[in-house]
C-alpha atoms as a PDB file:
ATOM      1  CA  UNK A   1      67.217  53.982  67.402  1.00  0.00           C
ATOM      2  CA  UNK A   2      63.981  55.284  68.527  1.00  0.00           C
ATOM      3  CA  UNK A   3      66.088  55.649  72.519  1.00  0.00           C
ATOM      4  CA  UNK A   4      68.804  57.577  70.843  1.00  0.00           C
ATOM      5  CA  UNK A   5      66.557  60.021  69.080  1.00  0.00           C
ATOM      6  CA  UNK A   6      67.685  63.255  70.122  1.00  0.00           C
ATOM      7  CA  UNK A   7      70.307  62.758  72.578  1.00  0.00           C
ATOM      8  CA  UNK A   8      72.578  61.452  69.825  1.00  0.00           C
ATOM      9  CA  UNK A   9      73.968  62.422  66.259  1.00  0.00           C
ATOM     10  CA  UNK A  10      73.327  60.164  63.751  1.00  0.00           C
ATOM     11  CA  UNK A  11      76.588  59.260  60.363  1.00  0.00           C
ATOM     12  CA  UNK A  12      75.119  57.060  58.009  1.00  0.00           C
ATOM     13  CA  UNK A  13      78.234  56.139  55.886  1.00  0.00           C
ATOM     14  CA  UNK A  14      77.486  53.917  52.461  1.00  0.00           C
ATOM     15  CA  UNK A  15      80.990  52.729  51.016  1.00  0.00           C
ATOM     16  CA  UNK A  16      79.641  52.623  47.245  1.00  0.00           C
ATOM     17  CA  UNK A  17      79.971  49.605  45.422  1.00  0.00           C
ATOM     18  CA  UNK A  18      82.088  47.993  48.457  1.00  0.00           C
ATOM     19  CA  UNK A  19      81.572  44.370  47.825  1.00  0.00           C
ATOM     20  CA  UNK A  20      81.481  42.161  50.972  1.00  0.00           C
ATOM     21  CA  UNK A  21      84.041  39.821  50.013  1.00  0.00           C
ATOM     22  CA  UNK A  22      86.939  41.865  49.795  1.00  0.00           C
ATOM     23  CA  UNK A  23      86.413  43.703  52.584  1.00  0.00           C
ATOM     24  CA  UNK A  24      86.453  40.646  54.586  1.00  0.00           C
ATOM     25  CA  UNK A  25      88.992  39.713  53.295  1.00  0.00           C
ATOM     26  CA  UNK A  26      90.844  42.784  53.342  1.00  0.00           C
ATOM     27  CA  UNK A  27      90.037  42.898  57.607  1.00  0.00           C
ATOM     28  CA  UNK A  28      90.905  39.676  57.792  1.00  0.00           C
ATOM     29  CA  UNK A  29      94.613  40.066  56.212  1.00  0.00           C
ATOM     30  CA  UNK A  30      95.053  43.408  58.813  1.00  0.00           C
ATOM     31  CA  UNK A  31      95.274  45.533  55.966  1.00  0.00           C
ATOM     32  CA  UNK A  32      92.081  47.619  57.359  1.00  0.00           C
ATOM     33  CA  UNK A  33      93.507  48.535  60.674  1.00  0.00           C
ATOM     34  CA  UNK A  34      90.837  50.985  61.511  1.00  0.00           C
ATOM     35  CA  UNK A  35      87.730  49.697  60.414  1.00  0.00           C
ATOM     36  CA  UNK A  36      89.366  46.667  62.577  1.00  0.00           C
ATOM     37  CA  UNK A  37      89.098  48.786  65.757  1.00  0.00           C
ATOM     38  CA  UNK A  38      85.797  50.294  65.198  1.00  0.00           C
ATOM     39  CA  UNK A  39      83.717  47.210  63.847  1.00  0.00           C
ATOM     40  CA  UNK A  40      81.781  45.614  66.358  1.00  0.00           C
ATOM     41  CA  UNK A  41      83.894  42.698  67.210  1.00  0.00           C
ATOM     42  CA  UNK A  42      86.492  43.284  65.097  1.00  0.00           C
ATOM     43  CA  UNK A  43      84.086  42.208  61.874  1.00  0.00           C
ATOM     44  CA  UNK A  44      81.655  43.297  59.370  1.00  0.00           C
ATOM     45  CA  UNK A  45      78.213  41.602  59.476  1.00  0.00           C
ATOM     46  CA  UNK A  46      77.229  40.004  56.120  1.00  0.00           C
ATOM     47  CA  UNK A  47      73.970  41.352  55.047  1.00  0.00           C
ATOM     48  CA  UNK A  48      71.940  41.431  51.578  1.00  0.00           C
ATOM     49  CA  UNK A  49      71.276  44.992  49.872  1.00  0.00           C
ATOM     50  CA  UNK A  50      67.741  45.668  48.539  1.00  0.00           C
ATOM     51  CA  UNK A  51      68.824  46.854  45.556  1.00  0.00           C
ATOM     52  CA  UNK A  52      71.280  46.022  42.678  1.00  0.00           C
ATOM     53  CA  UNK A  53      72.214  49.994  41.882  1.00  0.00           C
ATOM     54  CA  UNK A  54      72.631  53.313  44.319  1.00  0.00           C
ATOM     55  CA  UNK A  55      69.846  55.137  43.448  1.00  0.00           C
ATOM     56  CA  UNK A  56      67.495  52.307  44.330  1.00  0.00           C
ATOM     57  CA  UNK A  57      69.490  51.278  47.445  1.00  0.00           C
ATOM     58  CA  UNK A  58      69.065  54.775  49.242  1.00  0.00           C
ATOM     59  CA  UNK A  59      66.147  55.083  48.688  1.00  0.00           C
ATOM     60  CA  UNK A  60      65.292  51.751  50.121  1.00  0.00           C
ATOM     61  CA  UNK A  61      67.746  52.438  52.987  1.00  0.00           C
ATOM     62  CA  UNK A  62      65.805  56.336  53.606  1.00  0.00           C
ATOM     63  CA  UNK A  63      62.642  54.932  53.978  1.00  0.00           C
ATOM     64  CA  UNK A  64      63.881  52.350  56.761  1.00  0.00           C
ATOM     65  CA  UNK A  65      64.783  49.273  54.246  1.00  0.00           C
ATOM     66  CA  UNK A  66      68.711  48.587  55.408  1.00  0.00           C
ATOM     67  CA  UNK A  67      70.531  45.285  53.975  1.00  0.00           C
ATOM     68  CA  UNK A  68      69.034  42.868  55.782  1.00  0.00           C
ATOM     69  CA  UNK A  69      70.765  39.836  57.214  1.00  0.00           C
ATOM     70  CA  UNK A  70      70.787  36.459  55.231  1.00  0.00           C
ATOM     71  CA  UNK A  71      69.031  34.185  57.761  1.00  0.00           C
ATOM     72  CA  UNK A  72      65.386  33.502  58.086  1.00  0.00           C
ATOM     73  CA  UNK A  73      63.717  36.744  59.081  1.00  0.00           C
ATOM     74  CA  UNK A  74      61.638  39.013  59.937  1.00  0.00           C
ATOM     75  CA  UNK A  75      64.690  41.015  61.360  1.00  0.00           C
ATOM     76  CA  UNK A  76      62.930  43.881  63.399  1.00  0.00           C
ATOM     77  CA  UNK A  77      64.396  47.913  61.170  1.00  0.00           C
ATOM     78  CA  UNK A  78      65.874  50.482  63.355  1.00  0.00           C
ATOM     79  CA  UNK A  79      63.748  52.657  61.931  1.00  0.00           C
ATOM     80  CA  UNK A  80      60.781  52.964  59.301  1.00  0.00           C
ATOM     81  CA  UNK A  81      58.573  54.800  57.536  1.00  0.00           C
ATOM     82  CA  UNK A  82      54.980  53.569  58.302  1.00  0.00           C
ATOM     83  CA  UNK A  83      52.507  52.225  56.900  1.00  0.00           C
ATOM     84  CA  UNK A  84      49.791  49.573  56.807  1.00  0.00           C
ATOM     85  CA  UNK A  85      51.042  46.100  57.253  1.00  0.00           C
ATOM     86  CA  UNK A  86      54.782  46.394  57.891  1.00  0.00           C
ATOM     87  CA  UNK A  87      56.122  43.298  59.680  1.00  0.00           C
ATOM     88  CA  UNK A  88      59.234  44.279  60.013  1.00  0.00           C
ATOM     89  CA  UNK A  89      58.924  46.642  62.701  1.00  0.00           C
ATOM     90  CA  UNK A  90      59.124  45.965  66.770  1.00  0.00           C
ATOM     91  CA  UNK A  91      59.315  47.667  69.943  1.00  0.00           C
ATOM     92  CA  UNK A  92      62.753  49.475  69.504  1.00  0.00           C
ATOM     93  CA  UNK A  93      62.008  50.429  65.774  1.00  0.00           C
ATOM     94  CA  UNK A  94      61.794  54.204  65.010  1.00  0.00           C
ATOM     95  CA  UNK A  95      58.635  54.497  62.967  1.00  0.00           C
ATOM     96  CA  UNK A  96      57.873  57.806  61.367  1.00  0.00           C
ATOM     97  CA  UNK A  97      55.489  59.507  59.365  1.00  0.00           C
ATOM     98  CA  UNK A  98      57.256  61.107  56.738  1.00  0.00           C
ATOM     99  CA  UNK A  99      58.618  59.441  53.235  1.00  0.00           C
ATOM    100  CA  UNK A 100      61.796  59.102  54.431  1.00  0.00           C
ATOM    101  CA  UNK A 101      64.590  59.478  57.387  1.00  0.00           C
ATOM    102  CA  UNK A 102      65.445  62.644  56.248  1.00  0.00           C
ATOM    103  CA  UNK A 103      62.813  64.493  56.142  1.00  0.00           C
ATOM    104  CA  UNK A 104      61.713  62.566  59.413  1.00  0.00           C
ATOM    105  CA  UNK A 105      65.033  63.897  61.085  1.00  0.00           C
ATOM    106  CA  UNK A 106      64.676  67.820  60.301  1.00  0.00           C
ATOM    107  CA  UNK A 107      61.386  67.586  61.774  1.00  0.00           C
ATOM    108  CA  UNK A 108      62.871  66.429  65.046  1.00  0.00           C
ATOM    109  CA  UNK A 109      64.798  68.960  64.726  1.00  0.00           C
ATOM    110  CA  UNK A 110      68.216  67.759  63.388  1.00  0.00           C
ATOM    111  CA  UNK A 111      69.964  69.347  61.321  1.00  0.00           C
ATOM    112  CA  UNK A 112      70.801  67.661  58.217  1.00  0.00           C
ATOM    113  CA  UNK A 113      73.933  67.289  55.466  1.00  0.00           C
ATOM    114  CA  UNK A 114      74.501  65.207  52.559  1.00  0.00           C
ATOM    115  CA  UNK A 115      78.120  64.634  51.474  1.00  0.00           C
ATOM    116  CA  UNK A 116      77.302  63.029  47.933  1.00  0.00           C
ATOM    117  CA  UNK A 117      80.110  61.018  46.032  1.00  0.00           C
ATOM    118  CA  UNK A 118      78.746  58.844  42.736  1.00  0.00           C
ATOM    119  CA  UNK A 119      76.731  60.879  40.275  1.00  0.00           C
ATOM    120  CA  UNK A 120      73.361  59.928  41.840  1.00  0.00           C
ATOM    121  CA  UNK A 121      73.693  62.670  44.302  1.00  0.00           C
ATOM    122  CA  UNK A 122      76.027  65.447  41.937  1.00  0.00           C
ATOM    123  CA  UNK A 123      73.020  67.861  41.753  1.00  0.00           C
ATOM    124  CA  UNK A 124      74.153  68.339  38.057  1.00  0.00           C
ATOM    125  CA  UNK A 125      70.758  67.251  36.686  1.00  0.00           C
ATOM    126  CA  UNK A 126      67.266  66.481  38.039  1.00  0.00           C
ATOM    127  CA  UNK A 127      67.810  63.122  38.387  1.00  0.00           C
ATOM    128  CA  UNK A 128      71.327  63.262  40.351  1.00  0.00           C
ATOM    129  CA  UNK A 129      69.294  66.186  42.762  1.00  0.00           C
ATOM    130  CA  UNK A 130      66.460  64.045  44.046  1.00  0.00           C
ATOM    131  CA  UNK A 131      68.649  62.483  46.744  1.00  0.00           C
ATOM    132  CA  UNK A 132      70.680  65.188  47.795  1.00  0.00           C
ATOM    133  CA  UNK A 133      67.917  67.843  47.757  1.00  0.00           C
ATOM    134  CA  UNK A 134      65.817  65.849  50.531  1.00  0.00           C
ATOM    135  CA  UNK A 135      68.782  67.344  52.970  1.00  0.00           C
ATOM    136  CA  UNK A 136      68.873  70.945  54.638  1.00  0.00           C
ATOM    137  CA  UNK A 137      72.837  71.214  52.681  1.00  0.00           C
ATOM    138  CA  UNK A 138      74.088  69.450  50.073  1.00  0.00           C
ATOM    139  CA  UNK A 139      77.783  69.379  48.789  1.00  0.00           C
ATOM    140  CA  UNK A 140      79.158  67.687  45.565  1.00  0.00           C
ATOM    141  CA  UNK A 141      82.003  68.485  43.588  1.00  0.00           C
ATOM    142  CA  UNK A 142      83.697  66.480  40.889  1.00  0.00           C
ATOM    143  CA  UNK A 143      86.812  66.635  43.622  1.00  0.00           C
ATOM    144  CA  UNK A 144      84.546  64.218  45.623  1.00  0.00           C
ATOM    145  CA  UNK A 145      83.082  62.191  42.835  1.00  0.00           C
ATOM    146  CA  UNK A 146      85.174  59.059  41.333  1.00  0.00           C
ATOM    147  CA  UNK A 147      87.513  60.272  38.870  1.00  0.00           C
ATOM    148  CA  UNK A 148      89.556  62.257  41.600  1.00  0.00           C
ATOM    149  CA  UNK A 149      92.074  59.956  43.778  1.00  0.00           C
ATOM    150  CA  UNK A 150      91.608  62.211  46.902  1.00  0.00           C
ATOM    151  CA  UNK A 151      87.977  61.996  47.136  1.00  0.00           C
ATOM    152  CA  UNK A 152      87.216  61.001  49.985  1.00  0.00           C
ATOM    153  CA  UNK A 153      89.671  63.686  51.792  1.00  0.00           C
ATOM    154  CA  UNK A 154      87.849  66.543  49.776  1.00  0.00           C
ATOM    155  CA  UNK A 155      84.364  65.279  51.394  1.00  0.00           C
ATOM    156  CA  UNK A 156      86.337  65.545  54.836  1.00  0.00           C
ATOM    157  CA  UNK A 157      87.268  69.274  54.350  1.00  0.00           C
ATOM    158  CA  UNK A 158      83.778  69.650  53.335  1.00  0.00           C
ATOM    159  CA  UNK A 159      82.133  68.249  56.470  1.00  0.00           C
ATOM    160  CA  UNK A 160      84.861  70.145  58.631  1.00  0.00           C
ATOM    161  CA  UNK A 161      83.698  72.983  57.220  1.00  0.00           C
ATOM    162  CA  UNK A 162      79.772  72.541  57.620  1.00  0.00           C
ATOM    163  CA  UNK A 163      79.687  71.388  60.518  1.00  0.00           C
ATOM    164  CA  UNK A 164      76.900  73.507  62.922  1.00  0.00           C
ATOM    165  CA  UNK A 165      78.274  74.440  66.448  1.00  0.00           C
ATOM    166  CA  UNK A 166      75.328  73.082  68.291  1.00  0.00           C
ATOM    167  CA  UNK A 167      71.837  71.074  67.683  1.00  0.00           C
ATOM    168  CA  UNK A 168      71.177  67.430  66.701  1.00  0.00           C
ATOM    169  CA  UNK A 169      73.355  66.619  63.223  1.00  0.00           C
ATOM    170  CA  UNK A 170      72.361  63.641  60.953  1.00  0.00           C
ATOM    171  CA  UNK A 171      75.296  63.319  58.452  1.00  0.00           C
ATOM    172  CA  UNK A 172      75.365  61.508  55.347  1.00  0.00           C
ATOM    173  CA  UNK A 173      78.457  60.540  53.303  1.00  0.00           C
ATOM    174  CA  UNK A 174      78.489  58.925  49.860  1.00  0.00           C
ATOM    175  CA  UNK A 175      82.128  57.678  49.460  1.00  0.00           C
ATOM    176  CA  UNK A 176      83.032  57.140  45.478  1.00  0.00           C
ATOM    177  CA  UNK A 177      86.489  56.191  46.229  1.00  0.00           C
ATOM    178  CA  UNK A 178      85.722  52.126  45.543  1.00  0.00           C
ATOM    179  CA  UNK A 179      83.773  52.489  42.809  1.00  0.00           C
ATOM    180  CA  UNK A 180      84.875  52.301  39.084  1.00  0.00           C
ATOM    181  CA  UNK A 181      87.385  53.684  38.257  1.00  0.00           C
ATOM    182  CA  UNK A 182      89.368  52.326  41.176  1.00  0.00           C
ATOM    183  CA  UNK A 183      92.518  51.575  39.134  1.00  0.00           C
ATOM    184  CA  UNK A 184      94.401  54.694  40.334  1.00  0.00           C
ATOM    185  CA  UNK A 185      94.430  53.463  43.823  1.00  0.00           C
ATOM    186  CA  UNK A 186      96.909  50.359  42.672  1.00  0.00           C
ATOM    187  CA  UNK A 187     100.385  52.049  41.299  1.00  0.00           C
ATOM    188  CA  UNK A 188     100.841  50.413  37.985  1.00  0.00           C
ATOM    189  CA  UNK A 189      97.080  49.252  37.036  1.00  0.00           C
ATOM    190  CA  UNK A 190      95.845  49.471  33.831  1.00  0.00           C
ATOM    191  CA  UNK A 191      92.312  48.594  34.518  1.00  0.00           C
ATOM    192  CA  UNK A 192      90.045  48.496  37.749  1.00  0.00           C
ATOM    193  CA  UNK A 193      90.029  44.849  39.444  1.00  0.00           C
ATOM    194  CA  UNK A 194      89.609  43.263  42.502  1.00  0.00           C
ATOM    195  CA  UNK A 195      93.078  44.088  43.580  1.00  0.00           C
ATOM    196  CA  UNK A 196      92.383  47.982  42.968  1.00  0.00           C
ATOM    197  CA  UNK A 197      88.889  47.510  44.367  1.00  0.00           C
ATOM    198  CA  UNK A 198      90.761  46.522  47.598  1.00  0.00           C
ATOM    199  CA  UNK A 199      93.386  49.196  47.320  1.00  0.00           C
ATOM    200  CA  UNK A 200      90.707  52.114  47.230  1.00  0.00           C
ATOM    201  CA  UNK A 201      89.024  50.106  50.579  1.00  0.00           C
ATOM    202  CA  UNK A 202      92.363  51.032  52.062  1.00  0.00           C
ATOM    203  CA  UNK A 203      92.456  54.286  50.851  1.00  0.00           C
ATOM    204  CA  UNK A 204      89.271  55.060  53.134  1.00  0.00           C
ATOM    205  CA  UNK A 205      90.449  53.535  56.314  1.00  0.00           C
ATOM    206  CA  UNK A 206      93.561  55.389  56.033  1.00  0.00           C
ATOM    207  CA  UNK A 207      91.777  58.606  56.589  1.00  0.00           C
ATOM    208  CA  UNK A 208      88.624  56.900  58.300  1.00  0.00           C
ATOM    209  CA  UNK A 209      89.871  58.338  61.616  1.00  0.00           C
ATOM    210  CA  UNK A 210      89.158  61.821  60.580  1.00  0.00           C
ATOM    211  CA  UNK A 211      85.811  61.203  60.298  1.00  0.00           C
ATOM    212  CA  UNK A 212      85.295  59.892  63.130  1.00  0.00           C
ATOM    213  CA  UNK A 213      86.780  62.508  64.933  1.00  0.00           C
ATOM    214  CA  UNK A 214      84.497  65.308  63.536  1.00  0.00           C
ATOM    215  CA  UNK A 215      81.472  63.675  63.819  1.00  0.00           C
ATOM    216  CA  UNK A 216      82.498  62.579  67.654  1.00  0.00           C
ATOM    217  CA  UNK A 217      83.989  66.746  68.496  1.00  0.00           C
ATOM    218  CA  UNK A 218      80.991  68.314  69.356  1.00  0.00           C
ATOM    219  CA  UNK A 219      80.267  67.087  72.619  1.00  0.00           C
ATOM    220  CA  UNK A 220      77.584  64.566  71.556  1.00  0.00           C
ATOM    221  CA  UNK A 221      77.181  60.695  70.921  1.00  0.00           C
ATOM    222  CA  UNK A 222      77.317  59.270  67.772  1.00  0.00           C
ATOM    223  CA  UNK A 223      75.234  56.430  66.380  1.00  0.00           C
ATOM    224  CA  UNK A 224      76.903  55.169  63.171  1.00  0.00           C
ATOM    225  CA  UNK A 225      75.624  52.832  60.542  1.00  0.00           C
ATOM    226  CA  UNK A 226      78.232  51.896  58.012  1.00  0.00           C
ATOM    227  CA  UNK A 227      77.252  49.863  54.997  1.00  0.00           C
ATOM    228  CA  UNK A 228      77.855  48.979  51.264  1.00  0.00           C
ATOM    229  CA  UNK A 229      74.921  49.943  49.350  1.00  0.00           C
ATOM    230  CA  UNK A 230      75.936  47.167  46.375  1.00  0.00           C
ATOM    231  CA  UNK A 231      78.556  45.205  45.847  1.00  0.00           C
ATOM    232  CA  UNK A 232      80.247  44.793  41.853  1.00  0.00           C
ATOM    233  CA  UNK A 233      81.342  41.908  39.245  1.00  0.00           C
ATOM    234  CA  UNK A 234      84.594  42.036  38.316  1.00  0.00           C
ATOM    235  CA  UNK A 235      84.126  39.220  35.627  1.00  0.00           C
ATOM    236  CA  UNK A 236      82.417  36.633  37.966  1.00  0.00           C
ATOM    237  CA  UNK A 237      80.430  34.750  35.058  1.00  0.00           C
ATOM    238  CA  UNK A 238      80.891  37.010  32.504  1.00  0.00           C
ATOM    239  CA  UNK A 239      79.374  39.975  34.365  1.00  0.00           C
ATOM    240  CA  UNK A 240      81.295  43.255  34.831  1.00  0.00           C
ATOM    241  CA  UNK A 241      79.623  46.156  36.848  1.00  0.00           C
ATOM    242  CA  UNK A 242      76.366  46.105  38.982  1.00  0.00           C
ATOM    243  CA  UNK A 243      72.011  46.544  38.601  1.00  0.00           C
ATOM    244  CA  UNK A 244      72.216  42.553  37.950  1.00  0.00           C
ATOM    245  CA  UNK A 245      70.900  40.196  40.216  1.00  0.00           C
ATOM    246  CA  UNK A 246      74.758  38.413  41.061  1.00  0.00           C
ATOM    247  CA  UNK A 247      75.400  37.160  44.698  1.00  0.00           C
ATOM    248  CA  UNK A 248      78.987  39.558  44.821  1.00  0.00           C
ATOM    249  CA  UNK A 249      75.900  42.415  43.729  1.00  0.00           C
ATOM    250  CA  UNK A 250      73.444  41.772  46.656  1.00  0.00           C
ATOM    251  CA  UNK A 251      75.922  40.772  49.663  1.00  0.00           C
ATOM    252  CA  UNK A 252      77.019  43.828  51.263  1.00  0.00           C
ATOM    253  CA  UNK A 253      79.206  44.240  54.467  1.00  0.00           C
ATOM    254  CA  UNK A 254      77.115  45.985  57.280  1.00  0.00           C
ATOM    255  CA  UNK A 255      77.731  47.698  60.773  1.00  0.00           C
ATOM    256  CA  UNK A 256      76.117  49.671  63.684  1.00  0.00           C
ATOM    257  CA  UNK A 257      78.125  50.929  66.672  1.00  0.00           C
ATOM    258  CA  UNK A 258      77.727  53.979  68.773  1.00  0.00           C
ATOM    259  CA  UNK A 259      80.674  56.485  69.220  1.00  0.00           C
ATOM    260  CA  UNK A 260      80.976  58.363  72.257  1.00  0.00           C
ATOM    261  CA  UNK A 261      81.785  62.212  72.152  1.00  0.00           C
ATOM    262  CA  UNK A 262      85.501  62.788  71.808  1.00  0.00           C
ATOM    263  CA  UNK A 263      86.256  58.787  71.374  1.00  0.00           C
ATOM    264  CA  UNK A 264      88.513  59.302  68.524  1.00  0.00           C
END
């Protein structure tokens, strides 16, 4: 991270609520063709999410505190907010002095966008403003929060939009589309599930390209970190929905890669 700074935009992509398991599985059965071809070797790296809810998670993952994998650690952060007595940073981690990325990232002189999706960054209270207002531009709209099918298109035609014509861009994109409610991704569901959890995974990678495209047009690498911020129970021992400490809650599919300009 801390070799990129500068010469590279940054997308930081959380797939809310993805749980690892399905998409796995999902990659596994072909059915995510174009996560396939982007993933570093063709698969997502199981990691463990410091939190059990978004708010929490982001701003764990802002201040430097990414899922982290399951083995024996410590595992050395890309980058960090210091202070005293960190062990988790090395000689390749990006420490900064601010409270988090964002703020870190302006002041090195990128400029910065939030695409928000779940109501923890709809700027329609105080609460759902703290995360999006750390940004230089913030968009929400219930079109890109989770009751509308076409979500994640919406936050596309946003970022085409916004996008700045030159300077270092750090982009951030909240996608609702796999959290509840999901059911309107699976013709003929009645009620979110695993199968329409799956469904809205597809949904993404169908227009996953587009993405990838604007944020690799402006002449300029791209470092991307993809991630699940949470993962949800869909009745595994009684539990439905997430903030509880369940193993399909804290394992989270996780990815870094770097995108070359014009690669997609």
């Amino acid at each position: 991270m801390k070799s990129l700074l500068g010469s590279h935009d940054l997308l930081f992509v959380t797939l809310d609520t993805l749980r690892y398991d399905v998409a796995a599985d999902l990659l596994a059965a072909g059915r995510t063709p174009n996560l396939a071809r982007v993933l570093p070797g063709g698969a997502w790296e199981r990691r463990q999410s410091p939190a059990s809810f978004t708010y929490a998670a982001h701003h764990a993952f802002f201040a430097g505190f990414l899922p982290t994998p399951p083995t024996p650690g410590p595992h050395e952060r890309p980058f960090a907010a210091r202070f005293a007595g960190s062990t988790t940073v090395g000689a390749d981690t990006w420490e900064f002095d601010a409270p988090d990325v964002v703020t870190a990232l302006r002041a090195e002189g990128y400029h910065t966008i939030c695409l928000g999706g779940v109501g923890f960054f709809a700027m329609t209270s105080p609460l759902g403003s703290v995360l999006p207002g750390l940004f230089d531009e913030a968009h929400w709209s219930r079109a890109t929060g989770v009751t509308n099918p076409a979500c994640f298109e919406v936050q596309l035609e946003t970022l085409r939009a916004a996008l700045p014509g030159a300077g270092p861009l750090f982009t951030f994109v909240n996608v609702a589309a796999l959290h509840q409610p999901n059911k309107h991704y699976l013709p003929g569901a009645e009620e979110d599930s695993i199968a329409s959890h799956g469904a809205a995974l597809e949904y993404v990678d169908r227009h996953l390209p587009q993405l990838l495209r604007l944020v690799t047009s402006r002449g300029r690498p791209c470092r991307v970190i993809l991630c699940s911020d949470h993962g949800t129970a869909y009745g595994e021992d009684g539990h439905t929905g997430h903030r509880v400490a369940h193993e399909v809650v804290w394992t989270v599919p996780y990815a870094e890669l770097t995108l070359e300009a014009g690669a997609w």
